[in-house]
Protein backbone atom coordinates (compact mmCIF):
# COMPACT_ATOMS: atom_id res chain seq x y z
CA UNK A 1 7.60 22.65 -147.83
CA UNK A 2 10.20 19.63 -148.66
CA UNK A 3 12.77 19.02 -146.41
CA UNK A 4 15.20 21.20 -147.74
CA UNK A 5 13.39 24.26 -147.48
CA UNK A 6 13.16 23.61 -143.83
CA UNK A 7 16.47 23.32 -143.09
CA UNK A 8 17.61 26.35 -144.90
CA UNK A 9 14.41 27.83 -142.37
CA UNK A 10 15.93 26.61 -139.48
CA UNK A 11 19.79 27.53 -140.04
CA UNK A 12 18.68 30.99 -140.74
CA UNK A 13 17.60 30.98 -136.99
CA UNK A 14 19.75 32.94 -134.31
CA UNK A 15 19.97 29.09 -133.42
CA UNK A 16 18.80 26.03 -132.85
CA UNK A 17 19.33 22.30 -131.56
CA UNK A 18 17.53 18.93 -131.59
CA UNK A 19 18.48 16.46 -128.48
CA UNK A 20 17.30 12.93 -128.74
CA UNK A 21 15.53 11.08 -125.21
CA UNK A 22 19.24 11.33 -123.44
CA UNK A 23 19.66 14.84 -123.95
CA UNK A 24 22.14 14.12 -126.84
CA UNK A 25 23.03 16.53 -129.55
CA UNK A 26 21.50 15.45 -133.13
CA UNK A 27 21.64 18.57 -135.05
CA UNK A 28 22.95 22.14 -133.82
CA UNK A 29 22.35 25.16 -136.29
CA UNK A 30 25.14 27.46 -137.75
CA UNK A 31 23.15 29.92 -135.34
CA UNK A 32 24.06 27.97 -132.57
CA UNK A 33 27.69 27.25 -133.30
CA UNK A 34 28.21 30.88 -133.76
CA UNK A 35 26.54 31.05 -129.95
CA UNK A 36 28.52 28.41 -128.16
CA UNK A 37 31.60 29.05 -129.94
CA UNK A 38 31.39 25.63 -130.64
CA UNK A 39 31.11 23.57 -134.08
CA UNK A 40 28.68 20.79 -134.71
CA UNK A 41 31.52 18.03 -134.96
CA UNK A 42 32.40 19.06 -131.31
CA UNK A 43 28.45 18.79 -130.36
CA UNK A 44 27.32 15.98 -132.16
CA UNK A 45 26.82 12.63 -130.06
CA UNK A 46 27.38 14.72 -126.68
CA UNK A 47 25.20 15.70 -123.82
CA UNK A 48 23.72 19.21 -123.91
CA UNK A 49 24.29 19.86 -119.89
CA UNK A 50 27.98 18.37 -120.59
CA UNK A 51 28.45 21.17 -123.33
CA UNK A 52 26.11 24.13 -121.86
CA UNK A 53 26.33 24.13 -118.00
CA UNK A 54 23.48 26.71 -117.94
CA UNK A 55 21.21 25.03 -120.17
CA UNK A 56 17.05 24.16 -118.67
CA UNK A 57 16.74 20.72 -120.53
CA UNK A 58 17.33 18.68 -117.51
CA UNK A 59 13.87 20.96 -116.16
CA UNK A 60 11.78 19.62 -119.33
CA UNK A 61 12.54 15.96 -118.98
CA UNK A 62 11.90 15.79 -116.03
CA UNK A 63 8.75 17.64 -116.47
CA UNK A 64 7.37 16.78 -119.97
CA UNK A 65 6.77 20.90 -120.27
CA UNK A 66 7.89 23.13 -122.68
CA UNK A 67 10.40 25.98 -120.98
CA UNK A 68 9.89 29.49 -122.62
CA UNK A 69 12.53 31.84 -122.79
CA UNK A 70 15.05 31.12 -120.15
CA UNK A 71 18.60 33.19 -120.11
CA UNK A 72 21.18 30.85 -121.19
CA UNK A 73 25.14 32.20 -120.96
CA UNK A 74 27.82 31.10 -123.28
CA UNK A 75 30.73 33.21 -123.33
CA UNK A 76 29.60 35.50 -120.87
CA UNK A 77 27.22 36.30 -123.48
CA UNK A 78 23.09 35.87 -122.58
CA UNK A 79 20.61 34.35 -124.74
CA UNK A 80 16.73 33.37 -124.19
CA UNK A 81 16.21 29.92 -125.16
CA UNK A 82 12.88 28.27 -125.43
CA UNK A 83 12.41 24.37 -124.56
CA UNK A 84 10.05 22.47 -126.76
CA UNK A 85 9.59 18.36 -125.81
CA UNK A 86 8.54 15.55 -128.57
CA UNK A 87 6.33 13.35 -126.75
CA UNK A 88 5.87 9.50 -127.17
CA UNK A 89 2.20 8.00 -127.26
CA UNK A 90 2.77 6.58 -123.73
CA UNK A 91 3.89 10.20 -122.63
CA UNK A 92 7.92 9.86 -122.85
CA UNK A 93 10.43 12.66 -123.85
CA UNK A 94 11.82 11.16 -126.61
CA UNK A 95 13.33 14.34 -127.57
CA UNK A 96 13.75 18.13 -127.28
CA UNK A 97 13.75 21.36 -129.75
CA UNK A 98 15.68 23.86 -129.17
CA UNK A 99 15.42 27.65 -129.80
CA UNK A 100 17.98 30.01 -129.03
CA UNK A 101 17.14 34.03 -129.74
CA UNK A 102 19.75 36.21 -128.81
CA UNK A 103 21.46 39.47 -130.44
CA UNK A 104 24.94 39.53 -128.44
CA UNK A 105 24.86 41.35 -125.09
CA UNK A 106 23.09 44.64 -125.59
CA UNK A 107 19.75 43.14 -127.33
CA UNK A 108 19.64 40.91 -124.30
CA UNK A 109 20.46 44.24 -121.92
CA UNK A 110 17.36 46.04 -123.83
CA UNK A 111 14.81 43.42 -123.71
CA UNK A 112 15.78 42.39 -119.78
CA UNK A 113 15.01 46.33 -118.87
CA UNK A 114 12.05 46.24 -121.07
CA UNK A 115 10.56 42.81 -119.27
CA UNK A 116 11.70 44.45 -116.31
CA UNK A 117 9.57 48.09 -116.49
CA UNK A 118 6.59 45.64 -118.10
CA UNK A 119 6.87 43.85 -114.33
CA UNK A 120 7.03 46.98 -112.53
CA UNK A 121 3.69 48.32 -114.63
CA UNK A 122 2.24 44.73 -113.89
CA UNK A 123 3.01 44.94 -109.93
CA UNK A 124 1.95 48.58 -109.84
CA UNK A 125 -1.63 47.82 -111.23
CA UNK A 126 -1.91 44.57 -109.30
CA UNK A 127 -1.10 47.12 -106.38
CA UNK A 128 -3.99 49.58 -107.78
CA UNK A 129 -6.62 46.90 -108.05
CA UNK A 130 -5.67 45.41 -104.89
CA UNK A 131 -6.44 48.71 -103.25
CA UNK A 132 -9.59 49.03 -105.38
CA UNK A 133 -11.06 46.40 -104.30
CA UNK A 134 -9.32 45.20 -101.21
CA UNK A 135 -9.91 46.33 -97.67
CA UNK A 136 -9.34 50.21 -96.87
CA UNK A 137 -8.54 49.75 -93.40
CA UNK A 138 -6.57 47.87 -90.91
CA UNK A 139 -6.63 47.36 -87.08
CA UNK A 140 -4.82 50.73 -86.39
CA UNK A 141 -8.27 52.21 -87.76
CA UNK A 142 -9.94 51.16 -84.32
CA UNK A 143 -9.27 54.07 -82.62
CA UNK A 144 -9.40 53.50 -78.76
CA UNK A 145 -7.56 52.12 -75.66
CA UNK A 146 -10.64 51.10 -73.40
CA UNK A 147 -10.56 47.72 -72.11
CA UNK A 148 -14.07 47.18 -74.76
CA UNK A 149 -11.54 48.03 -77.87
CA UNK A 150 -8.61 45.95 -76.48
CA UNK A 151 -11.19 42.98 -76.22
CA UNK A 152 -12.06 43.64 -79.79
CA UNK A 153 -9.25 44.01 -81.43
CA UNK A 154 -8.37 40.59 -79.48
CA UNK A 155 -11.00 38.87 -81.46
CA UNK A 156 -10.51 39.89 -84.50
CA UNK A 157 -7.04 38.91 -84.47
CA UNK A 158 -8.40 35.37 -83.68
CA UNK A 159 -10.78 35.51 -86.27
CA UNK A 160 -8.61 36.27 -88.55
CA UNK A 161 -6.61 33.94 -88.63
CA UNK A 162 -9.64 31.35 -89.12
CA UNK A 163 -11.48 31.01 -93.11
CA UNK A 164 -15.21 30.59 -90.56
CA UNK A 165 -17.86 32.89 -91.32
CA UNK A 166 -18.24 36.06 -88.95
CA UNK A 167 -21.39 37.85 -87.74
CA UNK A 168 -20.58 41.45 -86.42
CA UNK A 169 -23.72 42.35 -84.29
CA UNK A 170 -23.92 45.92 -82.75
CA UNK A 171 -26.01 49.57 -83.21
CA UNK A 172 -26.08 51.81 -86.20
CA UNK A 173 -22.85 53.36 -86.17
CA UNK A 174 -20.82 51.54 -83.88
CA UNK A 175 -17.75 50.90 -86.28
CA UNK A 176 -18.93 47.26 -87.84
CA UNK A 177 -17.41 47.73 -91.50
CA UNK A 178 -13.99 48.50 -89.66
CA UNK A 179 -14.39 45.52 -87.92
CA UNK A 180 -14.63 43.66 -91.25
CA UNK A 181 -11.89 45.02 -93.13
CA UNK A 182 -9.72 44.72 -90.30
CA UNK A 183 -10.81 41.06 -89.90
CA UNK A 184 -9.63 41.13 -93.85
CA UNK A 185 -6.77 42.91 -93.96
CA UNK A 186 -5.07 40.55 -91.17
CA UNK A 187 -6.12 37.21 -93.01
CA UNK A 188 -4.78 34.97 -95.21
CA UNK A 189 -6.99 36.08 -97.85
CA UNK A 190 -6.01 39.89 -97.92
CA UNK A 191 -4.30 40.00 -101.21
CA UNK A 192 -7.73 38.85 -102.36
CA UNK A 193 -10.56 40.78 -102.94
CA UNK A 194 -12.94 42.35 -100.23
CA UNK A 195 -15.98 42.79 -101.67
CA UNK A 196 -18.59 45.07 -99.84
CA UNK A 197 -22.12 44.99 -100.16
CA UNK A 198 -24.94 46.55 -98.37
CA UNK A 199 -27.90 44.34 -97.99
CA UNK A 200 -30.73 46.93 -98.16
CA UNK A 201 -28.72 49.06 -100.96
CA UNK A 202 -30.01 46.62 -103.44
CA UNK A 203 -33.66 46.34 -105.35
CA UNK A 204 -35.26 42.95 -104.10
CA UNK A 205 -35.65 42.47 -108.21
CA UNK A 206 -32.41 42.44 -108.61
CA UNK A 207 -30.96 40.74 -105.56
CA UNK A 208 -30.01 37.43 -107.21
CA UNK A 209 -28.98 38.83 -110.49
CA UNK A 210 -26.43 40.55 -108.07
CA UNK A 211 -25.14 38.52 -105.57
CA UNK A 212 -25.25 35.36 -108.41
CA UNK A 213 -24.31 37.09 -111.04
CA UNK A 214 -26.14 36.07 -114.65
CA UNK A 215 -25.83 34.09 -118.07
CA UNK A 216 -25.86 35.53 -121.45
CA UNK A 217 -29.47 36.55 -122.67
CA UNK A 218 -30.53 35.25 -119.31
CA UNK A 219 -33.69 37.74 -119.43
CA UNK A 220 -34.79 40.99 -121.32
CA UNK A 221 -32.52 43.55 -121.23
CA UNK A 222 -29.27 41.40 -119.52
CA UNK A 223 -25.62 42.06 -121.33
CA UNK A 224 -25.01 39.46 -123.99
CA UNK A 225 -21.81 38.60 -122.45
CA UNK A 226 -23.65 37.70 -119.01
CA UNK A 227 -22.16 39.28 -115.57
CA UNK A 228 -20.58 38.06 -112.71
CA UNK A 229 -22.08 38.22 -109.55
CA UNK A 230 -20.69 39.97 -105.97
CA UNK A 231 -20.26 35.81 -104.56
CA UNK A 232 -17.61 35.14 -108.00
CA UNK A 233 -15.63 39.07 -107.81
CA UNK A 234 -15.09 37.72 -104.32
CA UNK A 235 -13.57 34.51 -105.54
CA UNK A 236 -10.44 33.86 -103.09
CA UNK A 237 -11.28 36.68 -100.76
CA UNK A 238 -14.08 37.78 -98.55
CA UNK A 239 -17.71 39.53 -98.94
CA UNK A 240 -18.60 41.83 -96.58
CA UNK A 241 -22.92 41.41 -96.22
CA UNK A 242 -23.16 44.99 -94.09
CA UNK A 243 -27.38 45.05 -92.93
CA UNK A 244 -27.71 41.14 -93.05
CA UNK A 245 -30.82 41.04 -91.16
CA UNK A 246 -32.56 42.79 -93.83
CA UNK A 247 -32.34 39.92 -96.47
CA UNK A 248 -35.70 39.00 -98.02
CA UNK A 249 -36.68 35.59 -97.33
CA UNK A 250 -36.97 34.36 -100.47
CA UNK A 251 -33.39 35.40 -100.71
CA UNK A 252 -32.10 33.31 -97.22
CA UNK A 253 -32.75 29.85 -98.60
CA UNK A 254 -30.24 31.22 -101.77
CA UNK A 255 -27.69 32.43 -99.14
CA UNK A 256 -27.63 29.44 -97.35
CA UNK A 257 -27.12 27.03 -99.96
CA UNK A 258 -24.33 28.86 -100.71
CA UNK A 259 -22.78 28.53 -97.15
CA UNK A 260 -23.74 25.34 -97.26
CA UNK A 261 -22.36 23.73 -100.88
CA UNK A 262 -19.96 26.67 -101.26
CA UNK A 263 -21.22 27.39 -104.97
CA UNK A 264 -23.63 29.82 -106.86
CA UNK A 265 -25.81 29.14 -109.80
CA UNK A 266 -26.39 32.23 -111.76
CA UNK A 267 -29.56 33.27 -113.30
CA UNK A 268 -30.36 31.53 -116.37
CA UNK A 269 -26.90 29.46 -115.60
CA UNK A 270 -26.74 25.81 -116.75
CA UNK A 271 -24.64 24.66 -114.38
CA UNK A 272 -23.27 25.54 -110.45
CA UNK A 273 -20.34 27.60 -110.08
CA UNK A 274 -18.16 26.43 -107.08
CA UNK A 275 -16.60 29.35 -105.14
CA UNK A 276 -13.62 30.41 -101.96
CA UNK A 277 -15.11 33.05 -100.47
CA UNK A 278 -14.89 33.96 -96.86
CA UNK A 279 -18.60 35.46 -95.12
CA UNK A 280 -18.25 38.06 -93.36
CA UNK A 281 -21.86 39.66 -92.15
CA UNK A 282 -23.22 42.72 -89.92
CA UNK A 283 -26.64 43.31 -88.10
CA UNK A 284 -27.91 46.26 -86.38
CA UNK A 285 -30.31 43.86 -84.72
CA UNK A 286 -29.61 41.08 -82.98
CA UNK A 287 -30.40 37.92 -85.54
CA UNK A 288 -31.70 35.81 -82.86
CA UNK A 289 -34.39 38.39 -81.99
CA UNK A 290 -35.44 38.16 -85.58
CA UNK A 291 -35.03 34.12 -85.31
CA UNK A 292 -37.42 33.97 -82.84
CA UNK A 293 -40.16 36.39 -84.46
CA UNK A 294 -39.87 34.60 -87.37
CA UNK A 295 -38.52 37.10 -89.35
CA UNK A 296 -35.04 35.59 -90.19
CA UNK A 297 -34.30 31.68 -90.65
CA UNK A 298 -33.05 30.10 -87.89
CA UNK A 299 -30.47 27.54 -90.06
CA UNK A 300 -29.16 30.79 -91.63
CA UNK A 301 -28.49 32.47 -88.53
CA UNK A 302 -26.63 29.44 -87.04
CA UNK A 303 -24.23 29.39 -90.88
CA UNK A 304 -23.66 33.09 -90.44
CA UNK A 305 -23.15 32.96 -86.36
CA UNK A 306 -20.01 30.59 -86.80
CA UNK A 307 -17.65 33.60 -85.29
CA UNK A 308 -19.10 36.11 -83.08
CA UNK A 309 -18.36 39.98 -82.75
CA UNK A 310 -20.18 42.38 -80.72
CA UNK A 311 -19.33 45.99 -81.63
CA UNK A 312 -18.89 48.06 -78.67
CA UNK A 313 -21.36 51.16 -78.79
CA UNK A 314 -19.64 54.17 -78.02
CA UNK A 315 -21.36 54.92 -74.51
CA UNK A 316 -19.60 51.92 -73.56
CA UNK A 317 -16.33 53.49 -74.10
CA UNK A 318 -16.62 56.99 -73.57
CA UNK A 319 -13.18 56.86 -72.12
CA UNK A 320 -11.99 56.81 -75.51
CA UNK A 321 -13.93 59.85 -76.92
CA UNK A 322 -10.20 62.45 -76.32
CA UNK A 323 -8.31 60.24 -78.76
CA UNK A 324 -11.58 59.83 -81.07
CA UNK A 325 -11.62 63.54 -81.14
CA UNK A 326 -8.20 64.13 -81.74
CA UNK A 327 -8.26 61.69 -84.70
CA UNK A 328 -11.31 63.14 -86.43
CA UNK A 329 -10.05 66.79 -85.88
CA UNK A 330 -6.49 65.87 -87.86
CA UNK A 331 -9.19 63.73 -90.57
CA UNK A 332 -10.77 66.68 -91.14
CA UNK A 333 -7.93 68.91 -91.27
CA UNK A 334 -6.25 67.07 -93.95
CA UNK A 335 -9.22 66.50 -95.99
CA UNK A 336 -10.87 70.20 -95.23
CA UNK A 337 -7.81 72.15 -95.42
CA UNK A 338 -8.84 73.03 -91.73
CA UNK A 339 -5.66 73.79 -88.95
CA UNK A 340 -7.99 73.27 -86.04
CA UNK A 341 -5.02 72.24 -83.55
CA UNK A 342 -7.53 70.42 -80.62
CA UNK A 343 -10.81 70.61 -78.46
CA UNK A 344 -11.24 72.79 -75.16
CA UNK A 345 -11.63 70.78 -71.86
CA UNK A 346 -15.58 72.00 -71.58
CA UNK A 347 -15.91 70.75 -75.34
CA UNK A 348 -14.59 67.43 -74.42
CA UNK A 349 -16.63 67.03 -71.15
CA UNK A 350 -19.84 67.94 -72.80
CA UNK A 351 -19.24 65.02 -75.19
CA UNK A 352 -18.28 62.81 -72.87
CA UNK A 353 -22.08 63.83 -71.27
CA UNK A 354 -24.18 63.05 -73.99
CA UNK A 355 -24.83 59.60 -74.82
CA UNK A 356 -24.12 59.33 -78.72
CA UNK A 357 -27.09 56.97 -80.04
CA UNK A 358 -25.50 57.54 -83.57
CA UNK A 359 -22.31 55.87 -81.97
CA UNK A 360 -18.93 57.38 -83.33
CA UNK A 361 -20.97 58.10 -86.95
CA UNK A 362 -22.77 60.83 -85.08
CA UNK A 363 -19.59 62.15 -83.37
CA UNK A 364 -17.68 62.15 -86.47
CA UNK A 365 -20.76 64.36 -87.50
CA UNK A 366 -20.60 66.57 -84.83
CA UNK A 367 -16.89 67.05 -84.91
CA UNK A 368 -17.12 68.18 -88.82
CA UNK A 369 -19.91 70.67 -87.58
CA UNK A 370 -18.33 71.93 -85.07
CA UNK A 371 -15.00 72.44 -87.30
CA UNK A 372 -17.12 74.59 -90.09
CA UNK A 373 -18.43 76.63 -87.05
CA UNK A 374 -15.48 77.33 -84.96
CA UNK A 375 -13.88 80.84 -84.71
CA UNK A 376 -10.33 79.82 -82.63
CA UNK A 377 -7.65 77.16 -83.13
CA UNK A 378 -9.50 74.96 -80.43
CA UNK A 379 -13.35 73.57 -80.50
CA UNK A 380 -15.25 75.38 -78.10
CA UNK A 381 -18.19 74.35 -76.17
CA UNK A 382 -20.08 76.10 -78.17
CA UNK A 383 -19.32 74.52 -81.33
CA UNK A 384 -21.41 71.90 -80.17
CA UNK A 385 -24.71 73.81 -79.63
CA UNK A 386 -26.74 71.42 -80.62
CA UNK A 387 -25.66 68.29 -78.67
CA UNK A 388 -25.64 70.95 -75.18
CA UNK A 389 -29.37 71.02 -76.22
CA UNK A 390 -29.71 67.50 -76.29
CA UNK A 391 -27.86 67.12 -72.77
CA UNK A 392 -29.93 69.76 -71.25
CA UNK A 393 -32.78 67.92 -72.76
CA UNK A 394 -31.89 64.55 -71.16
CA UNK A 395 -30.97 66.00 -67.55
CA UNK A 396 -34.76 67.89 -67.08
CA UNK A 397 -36.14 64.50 -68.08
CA UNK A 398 -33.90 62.84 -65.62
CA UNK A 399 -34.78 65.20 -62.47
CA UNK A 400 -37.91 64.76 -60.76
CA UNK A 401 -38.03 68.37 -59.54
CA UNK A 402 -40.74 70.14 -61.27
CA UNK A 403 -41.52 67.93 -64.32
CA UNK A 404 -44.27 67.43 -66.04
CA UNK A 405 -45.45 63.90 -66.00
CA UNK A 406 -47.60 63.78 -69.28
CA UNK A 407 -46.67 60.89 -70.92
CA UNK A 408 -47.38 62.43 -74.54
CA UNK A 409 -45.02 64.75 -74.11
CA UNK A 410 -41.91 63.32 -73.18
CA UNK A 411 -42.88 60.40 -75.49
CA UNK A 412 -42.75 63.24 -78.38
CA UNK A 413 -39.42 64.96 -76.92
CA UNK A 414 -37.91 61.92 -76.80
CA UNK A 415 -38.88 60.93 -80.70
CA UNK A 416 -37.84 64.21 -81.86
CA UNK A 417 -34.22 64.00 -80.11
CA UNK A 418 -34.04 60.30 -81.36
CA UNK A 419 -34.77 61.33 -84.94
CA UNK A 420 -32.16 64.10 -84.68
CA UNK A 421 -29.33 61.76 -83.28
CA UNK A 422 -30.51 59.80 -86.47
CA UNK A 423 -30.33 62.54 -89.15
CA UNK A 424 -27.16 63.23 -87.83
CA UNK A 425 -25.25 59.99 -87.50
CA UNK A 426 -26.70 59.25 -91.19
CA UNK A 427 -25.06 62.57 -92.30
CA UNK A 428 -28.30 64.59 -92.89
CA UNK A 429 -29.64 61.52 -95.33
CA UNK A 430 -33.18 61.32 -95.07
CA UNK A 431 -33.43 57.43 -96.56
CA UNK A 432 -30.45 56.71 -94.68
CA UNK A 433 -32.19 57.77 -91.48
CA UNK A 434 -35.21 56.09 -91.94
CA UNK A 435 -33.78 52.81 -92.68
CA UNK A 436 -31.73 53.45 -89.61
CA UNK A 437 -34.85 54.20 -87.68
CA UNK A 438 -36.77 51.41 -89.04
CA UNK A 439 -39.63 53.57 -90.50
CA UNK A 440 -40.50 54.48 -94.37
CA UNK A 441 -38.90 57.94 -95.87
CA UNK A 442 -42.88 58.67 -95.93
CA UNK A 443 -43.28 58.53 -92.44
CA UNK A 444 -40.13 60.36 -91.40
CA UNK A 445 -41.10 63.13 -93.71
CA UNK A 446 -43.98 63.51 -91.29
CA UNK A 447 -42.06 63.40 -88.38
CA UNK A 448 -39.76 66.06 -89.41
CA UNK A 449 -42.71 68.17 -90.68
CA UNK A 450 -44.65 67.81 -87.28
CA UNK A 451 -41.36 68.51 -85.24
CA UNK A 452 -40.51 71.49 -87.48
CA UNK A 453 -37.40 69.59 -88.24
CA UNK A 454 -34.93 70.63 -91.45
């Protein structure tokens, strides 16, 4: 294309200028005079900022970046001009391009409302994804006002506020995964994402694949475009590791390196991957009880043990149980169409008797039951049938009176009550249960068929 050609190119433009290294005028298009209002003889050999008040040049030479579509006003009337520098070898501005697009006042009126409802879609699916894969709840989730859930809530304001990893120790269903979004949700990192993963959920085959995500073609079967693992979706936010303590330990030595270097190396990766993620585990059992059997590394547990939460069980707290109640009854009425309006006084004193080993997981249970069973507006005492068996239960093994003193019996009443409290603060899931219990599905089967249990 010869020189001419080009021109004619360029004047057919809505417009266009070239500015040499002192932001002079050197050629303005007819597009441009008919823009400015202005004719080349007036331009030529004067300062674009002198000429255009609005104009972004001063923005590129002092940066050495192009400027893309900035709303210039001459006239009143708005046009999106582009910003385009000529570099020297040693890295000077020795000049600037410039495009100028504009249609008069109502083009620019159209495509401002169209970039605008493109931002709103953009905001609204950042919102979306956020809530996909952020934290679901916040501190106000922590039901309670006993002193233990004040003192909670205490710490995990201060931990939030630090990037340290957390261990959340505490029973089977004492509220740990609240604990960690909360801890989330109150950081720094919240807008990232909060990924959750539970620890014995996973196949030990396919544990690293997982957590370290894998290269193209890395073995038979893997997606040719490779996957990322949990440690990279977390990338700039936190990953929750809920059942810690049951991490193979060919798997610790993995875990720690990442703790320690702060990067991953995916399966069949060439090369480490470093990563921003915030730690965030939960046991069930103490880690230092599995340090010391040998069961669980003891440089691990000291990475992970940086920030230290104890989850309050719930027999700890029983003052709290009227307000747990009341929240779980208005849960379930939203979510069950229910208009249960509250829970009798005898209702509320028998469940401040029994001593919830399923920790507010089995009284969320019960209170569901006890909804689907109930015949009033109120829950009745004997909506709750089945934990006024279990109190019974544990008062005739607490009075001497006229006892029995066989030892294989109360061991077996006491097993059969424990399982139950089990099945029902896993919500009737067998594996669940057993996990919980610490015994194979093969064994509890046994135990439910020898304690006529369904």
């Amino acid at each position: 294309m010869d020189s001419e050609t080009m021109r004619e190119f360029i004047d057919s433009l809505d417009g266009a200028a070239v500015l040499d290294a002192q932001g002079v005028y050197t050629y303005v298009s007819p597009g441009w005079e008919r823009f400015t209002g202005l004719t080349a003889e007036q331009a030529l050999g004067k300062k674009v900022w002198d000429l255009v008040p609005d104009t972004h040049a001063r923005e590129v030479f002092r940066t050495k970046k192009p400027v893309f579509a900035k709303v210039v006003r001459s006239h009143g009337v708005p046009a999106f001009t582009s910003y385009y520098p000529r570099l020297a070898a040693d890295g000077s501005v020795q000049g600037l391009f410039l495009y100028i697009m504009f249609q008069g006042e109502d083009y620019a009126r159209d495509l401002m409302e169209r970039l605008n409802a493109l931002t709103s879609k953009v905001e609204f699916y950042k919102q979306e994804l956020s809530r996909e894969r952020g934290a679901k709840y916040s501190l106000d989730n922590i039901i309670g006002e006993s002193e233990a859930v004040r003192n909670l809530k205490e710490q995990i304001i201060r931990a939030s506020r630090s990037s340290s990893t957390v261990l959340i120790e505490g029973e089977t269903g004492s509220g740990k995964e609240l604990i960690a979004h909360a801890i989330h949700t109150l950081s720094p990192r919240s807008t990232g994402n909060f990924v959750r993963v539970n620890c014995s959920a996973i196949p030990a085959e396919l544990l690293e694949s997982e957590f370290f995500g894998y290269s193209a073609g890395a073995f038979t079967g893997a997606s040719k475009r490779g996957k990322l693992g949990r440690f990279e979706l977390a990338n700039g936010g936190s990953i929750f590791l809920d059942e810690v303590n049951l991490l193979s330990t060919t798997m610790q030595p993995k875990f720690l390196r990442v703790l320690q270097e702060r990067e991953i190396d995916p399966v069949g990766g060439l090369k480490s991957i470093p990563i921003d993620v915030r730690v965030i585990a939960a046991s069930n059992i103490p880690l230092e009880t599995l340090v010391e059997s040998g069961q669980f590394r003891q440089d691990l547990y000291y990475r992970l043990n940086v920030i230290s939460i104890c989850a309050p069980p719930l027999r700890e707290r029983m003052e709290d149980i009227p307000l747990l109640a009341d929240h779980f009854i208005q849960r379930f009425n939203r979510e069950l169409g229910m208009m249960v309006q509250g829970i009798g006084a005898d209702a509320l004193k028998l469940l401040q008797e029994y001593h919830w080993p399923g920790n507010i997981r089995e009284m969320q249970n019960a209170i569901e039951r006890a909804m689907n069973l109930t015949k009033g507006p109120f829950l009745r005492r004997e909506d709750f049938l089945h934990l006024e068996q279990r109190v019974r239960a544990g008062k005739r093994r607490e009075l001497p009176g006229d006892m029995s003193y066989q030892l294989r019996p109360a061991k077996q009443a006491f097993e059969k009550e424990f399982i139950q409290s089990a099945l029902a603060a896993a919500g009737g899931n067998r594996a669940k249960a057993a996990r919980m219990l610490g015994i194979s599905r093969t064994v509890l089967y046994d135990k439910l068929a020898e304690y006529h249990l369904d």
